[in-house]
N, C-alpha and C. Protein backbone atom coordinates (compact mmCIF):
# COMPACT_ATOMS: atom_id res chain seq x y z
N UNK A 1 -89.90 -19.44 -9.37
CA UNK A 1 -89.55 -18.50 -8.32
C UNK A 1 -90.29 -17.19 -8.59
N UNK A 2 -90.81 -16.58 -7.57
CA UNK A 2 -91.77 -15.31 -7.83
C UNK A 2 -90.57 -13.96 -7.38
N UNK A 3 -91.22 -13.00 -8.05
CA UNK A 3 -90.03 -11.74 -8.20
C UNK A 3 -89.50 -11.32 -6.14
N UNK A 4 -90.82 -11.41 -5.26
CA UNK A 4 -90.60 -11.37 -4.93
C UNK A 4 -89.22 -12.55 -3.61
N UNK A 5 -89.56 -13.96 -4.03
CA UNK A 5 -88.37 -14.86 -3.69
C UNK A 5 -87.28 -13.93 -3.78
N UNK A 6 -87.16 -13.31 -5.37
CA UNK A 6 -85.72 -13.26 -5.81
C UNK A 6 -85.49 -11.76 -5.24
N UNK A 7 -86.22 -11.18 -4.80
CA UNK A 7 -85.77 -9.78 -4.39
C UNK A 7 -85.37 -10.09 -2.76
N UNK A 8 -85.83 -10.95 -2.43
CA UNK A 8 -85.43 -11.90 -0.89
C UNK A 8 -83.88 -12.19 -0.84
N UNK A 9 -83.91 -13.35 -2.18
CA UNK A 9 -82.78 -13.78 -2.22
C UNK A 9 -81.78 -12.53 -2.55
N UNK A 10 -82.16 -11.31 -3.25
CA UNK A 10 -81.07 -10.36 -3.51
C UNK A 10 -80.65 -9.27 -2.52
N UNK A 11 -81.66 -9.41 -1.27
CA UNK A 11 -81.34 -8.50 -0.14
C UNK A 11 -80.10 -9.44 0.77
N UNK A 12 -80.12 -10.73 0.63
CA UNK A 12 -79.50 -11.66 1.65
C UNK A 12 -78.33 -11.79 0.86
N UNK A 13 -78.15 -11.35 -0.34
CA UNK A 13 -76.64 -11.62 -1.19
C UNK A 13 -75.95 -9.84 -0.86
N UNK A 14 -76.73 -8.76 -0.81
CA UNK A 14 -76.34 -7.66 -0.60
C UNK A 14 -75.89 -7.74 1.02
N UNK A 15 -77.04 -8.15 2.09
CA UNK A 15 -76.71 -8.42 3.73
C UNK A 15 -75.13 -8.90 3.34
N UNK A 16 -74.91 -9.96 2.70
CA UNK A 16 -73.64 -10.48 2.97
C UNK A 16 -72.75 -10.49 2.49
N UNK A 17 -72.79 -8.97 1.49
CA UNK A 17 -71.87 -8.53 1.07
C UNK A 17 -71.26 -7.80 2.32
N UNK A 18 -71.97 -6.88 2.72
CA UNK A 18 -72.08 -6.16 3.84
C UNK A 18 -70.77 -6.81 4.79
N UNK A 19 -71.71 -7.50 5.26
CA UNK A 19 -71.07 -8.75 6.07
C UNK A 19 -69.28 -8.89 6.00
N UNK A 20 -69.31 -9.61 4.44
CA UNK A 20 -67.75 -9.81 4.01
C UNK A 20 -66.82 -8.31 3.91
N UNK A 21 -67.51 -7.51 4.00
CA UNK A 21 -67.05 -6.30 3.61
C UNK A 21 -66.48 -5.80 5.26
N UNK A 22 -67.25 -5.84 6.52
CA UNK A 22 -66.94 -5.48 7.76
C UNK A 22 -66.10 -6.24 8.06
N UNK A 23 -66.05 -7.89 7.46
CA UNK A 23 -65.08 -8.53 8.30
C UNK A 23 -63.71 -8.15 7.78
N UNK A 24 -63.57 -8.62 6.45
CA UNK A 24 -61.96 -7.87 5.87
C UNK A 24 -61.99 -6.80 6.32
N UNK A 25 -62.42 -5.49 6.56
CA UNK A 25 -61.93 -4.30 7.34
C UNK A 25 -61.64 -4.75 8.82
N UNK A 26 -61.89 -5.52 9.37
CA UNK A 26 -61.72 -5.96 10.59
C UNK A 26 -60.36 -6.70 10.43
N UNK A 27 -60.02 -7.60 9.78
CA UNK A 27 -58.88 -8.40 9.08
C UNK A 27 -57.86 -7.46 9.24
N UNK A 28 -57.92 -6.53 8.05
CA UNK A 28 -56.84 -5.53 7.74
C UNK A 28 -56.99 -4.56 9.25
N UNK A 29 -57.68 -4.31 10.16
CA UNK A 29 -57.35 -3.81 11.29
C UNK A 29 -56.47 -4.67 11.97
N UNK A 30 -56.80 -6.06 12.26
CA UNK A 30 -55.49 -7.11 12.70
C UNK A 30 -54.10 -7.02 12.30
N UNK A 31 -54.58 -6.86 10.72
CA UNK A 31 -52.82 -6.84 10.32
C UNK A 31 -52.10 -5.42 10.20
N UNK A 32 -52.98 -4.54 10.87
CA UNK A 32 -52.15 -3.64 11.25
C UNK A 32 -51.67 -3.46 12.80
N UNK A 33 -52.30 -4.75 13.54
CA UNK A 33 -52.02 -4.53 15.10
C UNK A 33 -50.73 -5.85 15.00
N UNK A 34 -50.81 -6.61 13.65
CA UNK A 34 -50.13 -7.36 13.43
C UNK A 34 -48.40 -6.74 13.58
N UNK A 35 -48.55 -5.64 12.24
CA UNK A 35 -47.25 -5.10 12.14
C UNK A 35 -46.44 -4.14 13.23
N UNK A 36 -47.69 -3.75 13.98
CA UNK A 36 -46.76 -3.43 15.30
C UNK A 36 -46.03 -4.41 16.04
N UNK A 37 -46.83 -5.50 16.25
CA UNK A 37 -46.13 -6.63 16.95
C UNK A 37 -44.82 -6.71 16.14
N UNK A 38 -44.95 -7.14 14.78
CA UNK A 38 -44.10 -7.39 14.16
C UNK A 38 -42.08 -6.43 14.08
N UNK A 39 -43.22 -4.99 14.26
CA UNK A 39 -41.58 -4.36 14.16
C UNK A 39 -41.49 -4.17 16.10
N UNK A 40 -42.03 -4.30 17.05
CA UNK A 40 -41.73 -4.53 18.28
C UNK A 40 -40.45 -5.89 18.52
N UNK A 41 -40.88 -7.01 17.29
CA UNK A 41 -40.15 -7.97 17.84
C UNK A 41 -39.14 -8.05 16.55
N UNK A 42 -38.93 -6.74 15.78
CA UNK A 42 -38.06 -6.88 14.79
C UNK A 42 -38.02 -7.97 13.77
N UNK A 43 -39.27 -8.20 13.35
CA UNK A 43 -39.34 -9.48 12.54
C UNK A 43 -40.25 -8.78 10.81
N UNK A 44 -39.75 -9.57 9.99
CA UNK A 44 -40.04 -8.77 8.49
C UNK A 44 -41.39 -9.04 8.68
N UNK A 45 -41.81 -8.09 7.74
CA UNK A 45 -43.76 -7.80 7.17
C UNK A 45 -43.80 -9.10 6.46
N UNK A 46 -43.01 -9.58 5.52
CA UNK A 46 -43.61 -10.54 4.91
C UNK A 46 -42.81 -12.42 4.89
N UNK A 47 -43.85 -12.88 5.77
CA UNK A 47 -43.44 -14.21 6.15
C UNK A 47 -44.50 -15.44 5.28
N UNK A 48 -44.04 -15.91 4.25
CA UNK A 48 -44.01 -16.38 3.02
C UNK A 48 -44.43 -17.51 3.44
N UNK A 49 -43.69 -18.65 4.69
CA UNK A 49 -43.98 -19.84 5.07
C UNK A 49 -45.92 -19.46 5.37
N UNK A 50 -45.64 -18.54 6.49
CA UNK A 50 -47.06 -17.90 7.44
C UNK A 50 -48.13 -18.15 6.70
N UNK A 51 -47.75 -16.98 5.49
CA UNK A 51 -49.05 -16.94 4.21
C UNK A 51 -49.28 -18.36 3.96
N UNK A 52 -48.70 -19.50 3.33
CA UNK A 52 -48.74 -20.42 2.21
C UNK A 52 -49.47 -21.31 3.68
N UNK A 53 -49.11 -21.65 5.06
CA UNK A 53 -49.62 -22.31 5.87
C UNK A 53 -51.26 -21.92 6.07
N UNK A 54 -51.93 -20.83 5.84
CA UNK A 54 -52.71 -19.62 6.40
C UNK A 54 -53.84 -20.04 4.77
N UNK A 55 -53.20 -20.03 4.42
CA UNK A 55 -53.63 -20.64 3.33
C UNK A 55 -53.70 -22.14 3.11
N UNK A 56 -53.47 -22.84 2.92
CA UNK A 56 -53.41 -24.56 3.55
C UNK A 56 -54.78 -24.88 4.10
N UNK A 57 -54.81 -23.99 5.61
CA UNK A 57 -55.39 -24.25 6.41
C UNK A 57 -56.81 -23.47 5.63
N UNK A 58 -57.10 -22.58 5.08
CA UNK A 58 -58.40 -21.63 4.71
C UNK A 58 -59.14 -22.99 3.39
N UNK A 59 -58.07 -23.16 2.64
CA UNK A 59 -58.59 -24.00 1.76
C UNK A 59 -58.76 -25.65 2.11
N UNK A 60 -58.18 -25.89 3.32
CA UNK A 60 -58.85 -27.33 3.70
C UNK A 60 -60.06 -27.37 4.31
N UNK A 61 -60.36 -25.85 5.11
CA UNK A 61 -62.29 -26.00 5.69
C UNK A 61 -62.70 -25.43 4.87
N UNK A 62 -62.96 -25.27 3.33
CA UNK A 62 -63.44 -25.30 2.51
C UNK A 62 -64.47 -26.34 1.55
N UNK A 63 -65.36 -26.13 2.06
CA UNK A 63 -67.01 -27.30 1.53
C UNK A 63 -67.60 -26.75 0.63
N UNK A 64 -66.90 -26.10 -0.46
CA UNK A 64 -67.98 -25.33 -1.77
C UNK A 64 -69.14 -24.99 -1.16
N UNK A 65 -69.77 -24.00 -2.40
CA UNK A 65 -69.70 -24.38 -4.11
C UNK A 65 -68.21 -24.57 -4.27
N UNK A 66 -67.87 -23.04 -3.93
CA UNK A 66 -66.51 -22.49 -4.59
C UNK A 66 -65.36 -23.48 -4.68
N UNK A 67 -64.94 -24.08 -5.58
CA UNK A 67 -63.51 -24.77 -5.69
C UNK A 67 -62.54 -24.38 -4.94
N UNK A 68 -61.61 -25.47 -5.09
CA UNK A 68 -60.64 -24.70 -4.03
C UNK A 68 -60.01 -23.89 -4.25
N UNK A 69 -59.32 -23.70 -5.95
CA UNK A 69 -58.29 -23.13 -6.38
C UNK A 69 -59.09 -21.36 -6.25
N UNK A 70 -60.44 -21.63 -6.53
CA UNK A 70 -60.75 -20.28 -6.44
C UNK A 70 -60.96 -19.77 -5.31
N UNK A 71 -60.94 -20.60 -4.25
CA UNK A 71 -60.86 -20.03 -2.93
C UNK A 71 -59.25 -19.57 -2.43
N UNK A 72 -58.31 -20.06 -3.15
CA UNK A 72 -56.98 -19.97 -2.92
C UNK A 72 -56.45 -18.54 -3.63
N UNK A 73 -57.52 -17.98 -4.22
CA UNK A 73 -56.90 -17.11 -5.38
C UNK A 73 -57.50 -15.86 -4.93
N UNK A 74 -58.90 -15.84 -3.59
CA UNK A 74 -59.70 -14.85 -3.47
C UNK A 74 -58.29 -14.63 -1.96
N UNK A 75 -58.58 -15.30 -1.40
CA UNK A 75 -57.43 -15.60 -0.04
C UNK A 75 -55.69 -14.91 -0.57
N UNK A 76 -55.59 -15.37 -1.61
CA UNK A 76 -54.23 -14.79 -1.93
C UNK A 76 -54.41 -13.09 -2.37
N UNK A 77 -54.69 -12.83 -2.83
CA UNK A 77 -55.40 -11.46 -3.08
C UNK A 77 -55.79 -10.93 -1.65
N UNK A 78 -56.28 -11.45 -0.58
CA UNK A 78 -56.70 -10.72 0.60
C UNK A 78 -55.38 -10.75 1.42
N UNK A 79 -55.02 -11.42 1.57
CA UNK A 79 -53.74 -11.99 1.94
C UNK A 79 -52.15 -10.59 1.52
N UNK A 80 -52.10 -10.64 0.20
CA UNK A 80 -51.56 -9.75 -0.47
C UNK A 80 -51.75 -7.88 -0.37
N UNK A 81 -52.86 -7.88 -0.18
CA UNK A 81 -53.61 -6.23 0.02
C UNK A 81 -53.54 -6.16 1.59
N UNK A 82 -53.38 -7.16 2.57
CA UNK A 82 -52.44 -6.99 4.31
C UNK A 82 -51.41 -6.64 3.83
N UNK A 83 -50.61 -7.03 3.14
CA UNK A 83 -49.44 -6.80 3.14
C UNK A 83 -49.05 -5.57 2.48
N UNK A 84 -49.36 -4.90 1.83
CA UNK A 84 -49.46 -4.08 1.20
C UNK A 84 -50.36 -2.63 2.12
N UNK A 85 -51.18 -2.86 2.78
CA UNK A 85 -51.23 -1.70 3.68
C UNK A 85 -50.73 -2.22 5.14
N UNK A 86 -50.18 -3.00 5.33
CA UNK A 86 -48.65 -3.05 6.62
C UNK A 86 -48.34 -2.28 5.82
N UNK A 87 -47.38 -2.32 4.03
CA UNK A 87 -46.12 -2.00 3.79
C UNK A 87 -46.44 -0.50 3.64
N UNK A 88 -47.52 0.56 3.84
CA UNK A 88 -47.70 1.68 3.20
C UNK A 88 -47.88 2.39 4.69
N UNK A 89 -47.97 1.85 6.03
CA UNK A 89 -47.80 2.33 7.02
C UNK A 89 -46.21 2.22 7.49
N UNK A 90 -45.26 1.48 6.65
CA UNK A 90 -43.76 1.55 7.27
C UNK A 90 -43.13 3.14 6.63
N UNK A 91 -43.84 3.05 5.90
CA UNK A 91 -43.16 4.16 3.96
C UNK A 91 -43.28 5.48 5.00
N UNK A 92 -42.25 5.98 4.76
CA UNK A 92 -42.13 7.64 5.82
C UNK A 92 -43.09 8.32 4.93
């Protein structure tokens, strides 16, 4: 591989950092249009079945590299930090 390949390949790993980086801010914009819904229809921030299904489903269209468990563990962590800025917009 010549330096320049790999400076190719290192602009397209930075692009898609980028990338992953706009969409979770986009995510966590949902789950804050989420928690309005949520206290509109008087229903708790954290629905435990929701997550673990939400999850199910993320790690069955999952085709590596990444294993699953480590796809279950990046997802739980993203998953967890929604919930956690829902819970810091309820806090007076």
């Amino acid at each position: 591989m010549s330096h320049g390949q790999l400076a190719e390949l290192r602009q397209k790993i930075s692009a898609n950092s980028i990338d992953i980086l706009d969409l979770l801010n986009r995510r966590a914009e949902l789950a804050l249009k989420i928690l309005a819904e949520k206290h509109r229809l008087d229903l708790p921030v954290f629905d435990p079945e929701r997550e673990e299904q939400l999850l199910a489903k993320i790690v069955g269209h999952n085709q590596g590299p990444l294993p699953d468990a480590v796809i279950a563990e990046l997802f739980r962590k993203i998953i967890e930090t929604s919930r956690e800025l829902q819970q810091q917009q309820i806090k007076p």
